[in-house]
Structure formats: structure tokens, C-alpha cells
C-alpha atoms as a PDB file:
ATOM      1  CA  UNK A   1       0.000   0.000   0.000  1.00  0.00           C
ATOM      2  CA  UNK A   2       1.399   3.425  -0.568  1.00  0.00           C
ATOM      3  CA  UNK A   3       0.964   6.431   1.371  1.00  0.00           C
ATOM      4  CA  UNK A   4       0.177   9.503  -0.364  1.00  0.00           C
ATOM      5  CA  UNK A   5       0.453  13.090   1.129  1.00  0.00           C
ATOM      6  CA  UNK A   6      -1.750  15.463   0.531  1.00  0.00           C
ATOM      7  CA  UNK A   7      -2.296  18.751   0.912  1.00  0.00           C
ATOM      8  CA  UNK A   8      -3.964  20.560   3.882  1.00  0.00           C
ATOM      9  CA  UNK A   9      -4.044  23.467   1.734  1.00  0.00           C
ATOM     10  CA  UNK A  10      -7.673  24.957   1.133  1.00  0.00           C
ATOM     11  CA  UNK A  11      -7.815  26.589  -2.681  1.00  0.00           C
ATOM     12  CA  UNK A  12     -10.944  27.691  -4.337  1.00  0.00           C
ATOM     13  CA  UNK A  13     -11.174  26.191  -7.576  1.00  0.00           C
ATOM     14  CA  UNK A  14     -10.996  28.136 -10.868  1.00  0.00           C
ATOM     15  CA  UNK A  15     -12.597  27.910 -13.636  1.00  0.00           C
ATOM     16  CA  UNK A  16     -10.903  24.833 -14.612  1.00  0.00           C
ATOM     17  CA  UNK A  17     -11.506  23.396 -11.450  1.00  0.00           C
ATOM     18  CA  UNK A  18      -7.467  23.073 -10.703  1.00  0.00           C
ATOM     19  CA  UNK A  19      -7.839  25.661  -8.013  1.00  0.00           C
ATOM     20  CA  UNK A  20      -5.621  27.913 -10.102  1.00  0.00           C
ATOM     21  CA  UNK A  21      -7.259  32.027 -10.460  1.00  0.00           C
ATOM     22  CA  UNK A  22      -8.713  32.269 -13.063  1.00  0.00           C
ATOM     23  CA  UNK A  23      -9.127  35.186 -15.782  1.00  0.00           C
ATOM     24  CA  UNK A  24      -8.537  38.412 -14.322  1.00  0.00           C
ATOM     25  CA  UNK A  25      -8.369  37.701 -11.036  1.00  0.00           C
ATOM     26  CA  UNK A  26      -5.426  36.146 -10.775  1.00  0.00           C
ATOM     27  CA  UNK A  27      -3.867  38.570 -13.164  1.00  0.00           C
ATOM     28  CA  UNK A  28      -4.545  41.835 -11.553  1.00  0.00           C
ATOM     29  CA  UNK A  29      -3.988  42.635  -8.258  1.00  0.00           C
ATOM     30  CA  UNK A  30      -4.438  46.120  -6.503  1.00  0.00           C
ATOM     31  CA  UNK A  31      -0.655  46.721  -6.788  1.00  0.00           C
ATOM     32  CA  UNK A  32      -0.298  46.019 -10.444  1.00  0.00           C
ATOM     33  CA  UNK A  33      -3.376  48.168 -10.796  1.00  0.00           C
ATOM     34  CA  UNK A  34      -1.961  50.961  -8.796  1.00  0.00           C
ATOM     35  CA  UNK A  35       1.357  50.788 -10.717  1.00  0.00           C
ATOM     36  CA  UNK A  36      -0.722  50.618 -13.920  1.00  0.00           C
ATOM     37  CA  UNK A  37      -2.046  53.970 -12.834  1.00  0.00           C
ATOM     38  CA  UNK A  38       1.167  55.735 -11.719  1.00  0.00           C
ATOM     39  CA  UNK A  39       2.905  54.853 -15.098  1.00  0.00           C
ATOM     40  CA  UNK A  40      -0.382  56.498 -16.842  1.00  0.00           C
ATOM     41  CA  UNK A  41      -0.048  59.235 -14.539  1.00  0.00           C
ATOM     42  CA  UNK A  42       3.976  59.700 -15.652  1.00  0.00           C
ATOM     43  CA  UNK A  43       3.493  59.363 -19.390  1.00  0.00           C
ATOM     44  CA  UNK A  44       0.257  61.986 -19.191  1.00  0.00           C
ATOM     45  CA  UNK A  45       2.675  64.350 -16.908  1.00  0.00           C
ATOM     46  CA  UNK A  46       5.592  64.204 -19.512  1.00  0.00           C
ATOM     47  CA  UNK A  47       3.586  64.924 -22.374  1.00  0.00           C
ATOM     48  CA  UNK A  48       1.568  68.090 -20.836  1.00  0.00           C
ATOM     49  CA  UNK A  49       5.586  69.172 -20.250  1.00  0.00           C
ATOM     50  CA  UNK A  50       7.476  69.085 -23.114  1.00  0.00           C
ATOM     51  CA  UNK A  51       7.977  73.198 -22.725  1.00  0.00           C
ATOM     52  CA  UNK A  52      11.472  73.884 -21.927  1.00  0.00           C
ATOM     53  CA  UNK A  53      12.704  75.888 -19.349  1.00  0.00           C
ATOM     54  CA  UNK A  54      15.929  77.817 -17.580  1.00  0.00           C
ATOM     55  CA  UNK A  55      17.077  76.893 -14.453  1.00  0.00           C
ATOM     56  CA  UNK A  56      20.119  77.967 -12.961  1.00  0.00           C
ATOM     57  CA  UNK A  57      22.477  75.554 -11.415  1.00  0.00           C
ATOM     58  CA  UNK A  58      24.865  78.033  -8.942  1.00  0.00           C
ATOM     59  CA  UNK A  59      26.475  79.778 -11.943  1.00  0.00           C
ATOM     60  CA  UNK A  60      25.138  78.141 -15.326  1.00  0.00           C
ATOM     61  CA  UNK A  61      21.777  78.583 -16.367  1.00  0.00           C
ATOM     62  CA  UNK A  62      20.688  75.210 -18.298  1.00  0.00           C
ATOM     63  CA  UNK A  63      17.703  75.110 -20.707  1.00  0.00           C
ATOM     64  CA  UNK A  64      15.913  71.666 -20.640  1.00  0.00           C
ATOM     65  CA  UNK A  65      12.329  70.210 -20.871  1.00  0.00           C
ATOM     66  CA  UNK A  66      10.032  70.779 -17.667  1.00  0.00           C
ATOM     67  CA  UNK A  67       9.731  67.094 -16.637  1.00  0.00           C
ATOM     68  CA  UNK A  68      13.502  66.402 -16.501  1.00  0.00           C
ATOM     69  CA  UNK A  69      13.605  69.476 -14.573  1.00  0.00           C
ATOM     70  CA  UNK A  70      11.051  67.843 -12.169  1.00  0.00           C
ATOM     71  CA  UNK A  71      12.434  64.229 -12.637  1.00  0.00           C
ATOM     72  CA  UNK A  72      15.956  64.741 -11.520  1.00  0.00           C
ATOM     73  CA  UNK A  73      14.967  65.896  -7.799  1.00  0.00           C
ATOM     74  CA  UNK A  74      12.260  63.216  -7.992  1.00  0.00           C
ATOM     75  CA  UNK A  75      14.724  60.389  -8.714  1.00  0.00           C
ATOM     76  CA  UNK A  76      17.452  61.849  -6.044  1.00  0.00           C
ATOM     77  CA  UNK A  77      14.755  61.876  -3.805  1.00  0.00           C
ATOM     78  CA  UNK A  78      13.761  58.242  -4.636  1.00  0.00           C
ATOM     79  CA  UNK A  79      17.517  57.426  -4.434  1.00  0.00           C
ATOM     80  CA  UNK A  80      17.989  59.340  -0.901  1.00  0.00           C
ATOM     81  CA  UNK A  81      14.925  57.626   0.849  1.00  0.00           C
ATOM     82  CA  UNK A  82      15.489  53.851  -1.019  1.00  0.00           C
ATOM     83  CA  UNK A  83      19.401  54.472   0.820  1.00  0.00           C
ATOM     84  CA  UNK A  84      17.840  55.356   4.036  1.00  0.00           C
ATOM     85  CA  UNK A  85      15.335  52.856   4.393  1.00  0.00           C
ATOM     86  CA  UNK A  86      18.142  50.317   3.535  1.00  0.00           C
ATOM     87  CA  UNK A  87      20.613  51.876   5.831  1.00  0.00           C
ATOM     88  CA  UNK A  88      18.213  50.938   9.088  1.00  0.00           C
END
């Protein structure tokens, strides 16, 4: 006689009846969805801000589009916080 082991391991079947998500479901989850919307809301923002603009930088003044003007704080920001969260 052989023993099998099975699984304790409650799943709601899909569709197929494997237990596997199904459609959708399985597919899109409230983080995908949110990063779904943030990369929408990053493509709209660089398109309404293709104007250029000056900004001085302690003696030069450099003329470049509005969104890398905004981008380049935002990533050194991202950069400063993903280095301080690490660092603890």
C-alpha cells in the first residue's frame, strides 16, 4: 500500500476546477493596478511638459524640458529615501 500526502491546503477552484485564479483575477492585483495607474499618470505628466525651461544651477543657467527638470529631484529623492530605508 502506498501512502500519499496530501495537501492541507484549502484553494478555491478556478474555472478549470485546478484551483488555479482564473481570468482576471489572478492577473490583476491592486498593486499592479496601482502601478498601472502611476505609469499612466507619468506618461500623461511628460507629455503636458514638453515646454522647456531655464534653471540655474549656482552659476550656469541650463535650458531643458520641464519634466527632466522635475524628474531629476524626484529620482534623487527616490535614491535618498530607497538608501535610508536600507541603511536601518
Amino acid at each position: 500500500m502506498s501512502a500519499r500526502r496530501r495537501s492541507h491546503r484549502r484553494t478555491e477552484p478556478g474555472a478549470d476546477g485546478t484551483g488555479a485564479p482564473s481570468g482576471w483575477r489572478g492577473l490583476v492585483t491592486p498593486g499592479r493596478a496601482l502601478v498601472f495607474l502611476l505609469l499612466v499618470a507619468g506618461i500623461v505628466f511628460v507629455f503636458q511638459n514638453t515646454g522647456r525651461t531655464e534653471i540655474r544651477l549656482l552659476v550656469p543657467v541650463v535650458t531643458m524640458p520641464l519634466w527632466v527638470a522635475l524628474l531629476i529631484p524626484g529620482a534623487i529623492g527616490l535614491l535618498t529615501g530607497m538608501y535610508l530605508v536600507r541603511r536601518r
